[in-house]
Protein backbone atom coordinates (compact mmCIF):
# COMPACT_ATOMS: atom_id res chain seq x y z
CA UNK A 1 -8.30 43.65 -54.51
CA UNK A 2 -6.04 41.46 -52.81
CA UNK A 3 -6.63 39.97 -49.42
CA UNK A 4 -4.35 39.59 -46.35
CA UNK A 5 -4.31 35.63 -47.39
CA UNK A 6 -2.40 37.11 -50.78
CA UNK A 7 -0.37 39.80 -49.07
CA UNK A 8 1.09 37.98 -46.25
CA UNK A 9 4.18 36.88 -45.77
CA UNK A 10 7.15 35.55 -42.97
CA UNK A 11 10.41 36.43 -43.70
CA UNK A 12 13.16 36.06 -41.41
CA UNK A 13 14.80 38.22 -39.68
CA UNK A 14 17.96 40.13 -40.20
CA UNK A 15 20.57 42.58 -38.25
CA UNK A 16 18.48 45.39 -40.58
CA UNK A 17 15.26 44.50 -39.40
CA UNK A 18 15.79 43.29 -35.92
CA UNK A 19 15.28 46.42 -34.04
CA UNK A 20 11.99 47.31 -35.78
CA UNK A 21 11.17 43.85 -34.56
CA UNK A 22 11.92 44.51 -31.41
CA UNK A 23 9.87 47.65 -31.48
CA UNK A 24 6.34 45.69 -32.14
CA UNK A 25 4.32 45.63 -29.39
CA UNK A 26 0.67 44.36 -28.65
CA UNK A 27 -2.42 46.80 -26.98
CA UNK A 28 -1.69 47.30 -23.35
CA UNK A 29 -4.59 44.97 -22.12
CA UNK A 30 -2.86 42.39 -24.60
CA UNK A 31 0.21 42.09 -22.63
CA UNK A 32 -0.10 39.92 -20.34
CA UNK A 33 -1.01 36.89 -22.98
CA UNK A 34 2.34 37.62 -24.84
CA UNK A 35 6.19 37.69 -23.92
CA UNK A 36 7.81 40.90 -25.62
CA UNK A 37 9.36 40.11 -28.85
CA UNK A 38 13.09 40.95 -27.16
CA UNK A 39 12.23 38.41 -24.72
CA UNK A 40 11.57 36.25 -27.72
CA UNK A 41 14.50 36.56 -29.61
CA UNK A 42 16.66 36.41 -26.56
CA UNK A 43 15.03 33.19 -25.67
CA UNK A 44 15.68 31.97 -29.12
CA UNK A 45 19.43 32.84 -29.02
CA UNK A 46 20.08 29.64 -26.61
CA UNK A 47 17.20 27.14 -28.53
CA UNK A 48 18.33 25.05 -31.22
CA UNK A 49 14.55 24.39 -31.50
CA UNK A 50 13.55 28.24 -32.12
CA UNK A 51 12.22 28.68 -35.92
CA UNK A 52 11.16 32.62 -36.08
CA UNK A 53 10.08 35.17 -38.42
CA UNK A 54 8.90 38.39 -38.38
CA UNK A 55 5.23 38.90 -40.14
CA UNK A 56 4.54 41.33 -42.94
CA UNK A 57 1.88 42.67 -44.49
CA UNK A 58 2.66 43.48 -47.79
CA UNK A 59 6.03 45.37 -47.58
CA UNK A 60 4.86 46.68 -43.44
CA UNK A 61 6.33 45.22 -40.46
CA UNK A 62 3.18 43.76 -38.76
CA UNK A 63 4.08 40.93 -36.18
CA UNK A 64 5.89 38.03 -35.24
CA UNK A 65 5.82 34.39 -34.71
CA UNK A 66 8.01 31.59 -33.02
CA UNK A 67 8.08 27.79 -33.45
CA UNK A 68 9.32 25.12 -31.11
CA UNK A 69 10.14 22.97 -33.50
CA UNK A 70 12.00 19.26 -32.41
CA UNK A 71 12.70 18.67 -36.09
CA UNK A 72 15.60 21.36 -36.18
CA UNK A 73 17.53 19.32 -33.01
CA UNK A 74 20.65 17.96 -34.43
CA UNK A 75 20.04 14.70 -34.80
CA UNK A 76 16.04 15.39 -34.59
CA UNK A 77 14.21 12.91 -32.86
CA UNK A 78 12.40 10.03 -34.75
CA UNK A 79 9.13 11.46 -33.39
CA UNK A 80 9.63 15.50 -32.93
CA UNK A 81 6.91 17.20 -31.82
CA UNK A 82 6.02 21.07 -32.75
CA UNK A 83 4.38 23.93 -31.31
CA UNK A 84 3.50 27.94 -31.62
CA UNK A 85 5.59 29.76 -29.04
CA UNK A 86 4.81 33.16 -29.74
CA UNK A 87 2.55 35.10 -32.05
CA UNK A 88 1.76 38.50 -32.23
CA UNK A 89 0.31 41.15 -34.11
CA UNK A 90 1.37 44.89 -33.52
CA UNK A 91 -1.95 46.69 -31.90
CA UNK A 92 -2.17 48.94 -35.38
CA UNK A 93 -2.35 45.83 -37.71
CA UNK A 94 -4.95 43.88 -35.80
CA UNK A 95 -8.49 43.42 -37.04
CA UNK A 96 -7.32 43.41 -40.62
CA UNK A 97 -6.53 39.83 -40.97
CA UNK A 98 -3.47 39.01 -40.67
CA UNK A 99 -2.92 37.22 -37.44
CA UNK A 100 -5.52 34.81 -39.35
CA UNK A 101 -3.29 34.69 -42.33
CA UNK A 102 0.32 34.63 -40.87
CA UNK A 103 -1.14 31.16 -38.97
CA UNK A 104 -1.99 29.81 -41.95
CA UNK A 105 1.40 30.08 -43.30
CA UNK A 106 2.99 28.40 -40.22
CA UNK A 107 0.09 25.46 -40.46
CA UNK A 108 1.56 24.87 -44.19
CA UNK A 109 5.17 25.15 -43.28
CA UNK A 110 4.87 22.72 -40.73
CA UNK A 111 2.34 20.37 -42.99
CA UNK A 112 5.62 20.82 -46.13
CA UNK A 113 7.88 19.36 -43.53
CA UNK A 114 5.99 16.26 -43.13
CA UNK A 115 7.10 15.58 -39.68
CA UNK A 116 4.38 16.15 -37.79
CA UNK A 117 0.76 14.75 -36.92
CA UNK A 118 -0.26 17.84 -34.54
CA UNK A 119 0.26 21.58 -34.05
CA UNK A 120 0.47 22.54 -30.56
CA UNK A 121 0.17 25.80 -28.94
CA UNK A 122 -0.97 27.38 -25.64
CA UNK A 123 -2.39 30.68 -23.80
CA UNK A 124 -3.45 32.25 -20.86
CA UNK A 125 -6.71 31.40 -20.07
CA UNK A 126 -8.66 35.02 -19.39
CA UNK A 127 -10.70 37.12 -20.62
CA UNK A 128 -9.35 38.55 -23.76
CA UNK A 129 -7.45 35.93 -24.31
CA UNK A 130 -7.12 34.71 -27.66
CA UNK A 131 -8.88 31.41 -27.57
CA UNK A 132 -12.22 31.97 -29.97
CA UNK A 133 -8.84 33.27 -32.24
CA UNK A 134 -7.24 29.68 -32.25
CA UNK A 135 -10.73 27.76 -32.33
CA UNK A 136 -11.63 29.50 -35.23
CA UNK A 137 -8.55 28.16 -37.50
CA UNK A 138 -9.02 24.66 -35.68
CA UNK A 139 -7.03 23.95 -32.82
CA UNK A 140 -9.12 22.46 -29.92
CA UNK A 141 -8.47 22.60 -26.27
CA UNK A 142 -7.17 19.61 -24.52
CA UNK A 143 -7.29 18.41 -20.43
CA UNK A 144 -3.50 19.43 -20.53
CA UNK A 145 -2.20 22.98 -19.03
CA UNK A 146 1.16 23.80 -19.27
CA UNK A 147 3.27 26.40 -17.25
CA UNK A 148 -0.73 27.47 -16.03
CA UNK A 149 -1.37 27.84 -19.66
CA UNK A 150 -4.24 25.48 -21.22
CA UNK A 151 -3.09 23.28 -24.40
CA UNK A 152 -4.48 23.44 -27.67
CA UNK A 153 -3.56 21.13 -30.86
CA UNK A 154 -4.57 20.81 -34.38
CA UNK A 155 -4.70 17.81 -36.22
CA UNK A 156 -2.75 17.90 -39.55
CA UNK A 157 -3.04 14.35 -40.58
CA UNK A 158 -0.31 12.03 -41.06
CA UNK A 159 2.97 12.68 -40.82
């Protein structure tokens, strides 16, 4: 049987999938840890630095994530930094997985573009918030917040 770590993919997103993307949405207590996925792609409209994809899980619509990613500035920096934006899992797809395996495919894409020393990301720091989430694949908090978010980076070697 394969597992969500086989079945997972990020694909980008086109004028035929856009509105179904736009559709996702997290549980109701979720909401206020995550900016709507319109908001999202609207945002990412005017960012050179925006890298996004929607998440699947096998051939189903299931999420979507967002880099900040320096690297994609033209020129890029000599030292660009990267970060998650936005992730998020449609309320009927959690618990199976694949939040867990759709970060693991952004950790390797960033590791592939050997640019980069650290992942960063942040969140809102209450309860339910997804912290124990981003512990658990290895990110650890640091003294920094953010926009009243708290800071969290993982260590991917050298760069």
């Amino acid at each position: 049987m394969a597992t969500p770590y086989q079945i997972v993919s990020l694909r980008e997103i086109t004028a035929e999938t856009v509105d179904a993307v736009i559709k996702l949405s997290v549980a109701e207590s979720q909401k206020r840890f995550v900016a709507s996925n319109a908001v999202s792609l609207a945002q990412a409209l005017f960012v050179p630095e925006a890298w996004y994809r929607a998440i699947y899980f096998g051939e189903e619509l299931s999420g979507f994530v967002m880099l900040y990613d320096e690297s994609l500035r033209s020129p890029a920096p000599s030292a660009p930094e990267v970060g998650v934006w936005r992730l998020m899992v449609a309320e009927q797809h959690q618990g199976k997985g694949i939040g867990r395996a759709a970060m693991q495919l952004v950790i390797e894409h960033v590791r592939r573009k050997r640019y980069f020393r650290t992942l960063e990301l942040s969140y809102v720091p209450a309860e339910g918030s997804p912290e124990p989430f981003y512990l658990s694949l290895g990110f650890r908090n640091t003294d920094r917040v953010k926009d009243g978010e708290r800071v969290m980076v993982l260590q991917l070697g050298e760069a």
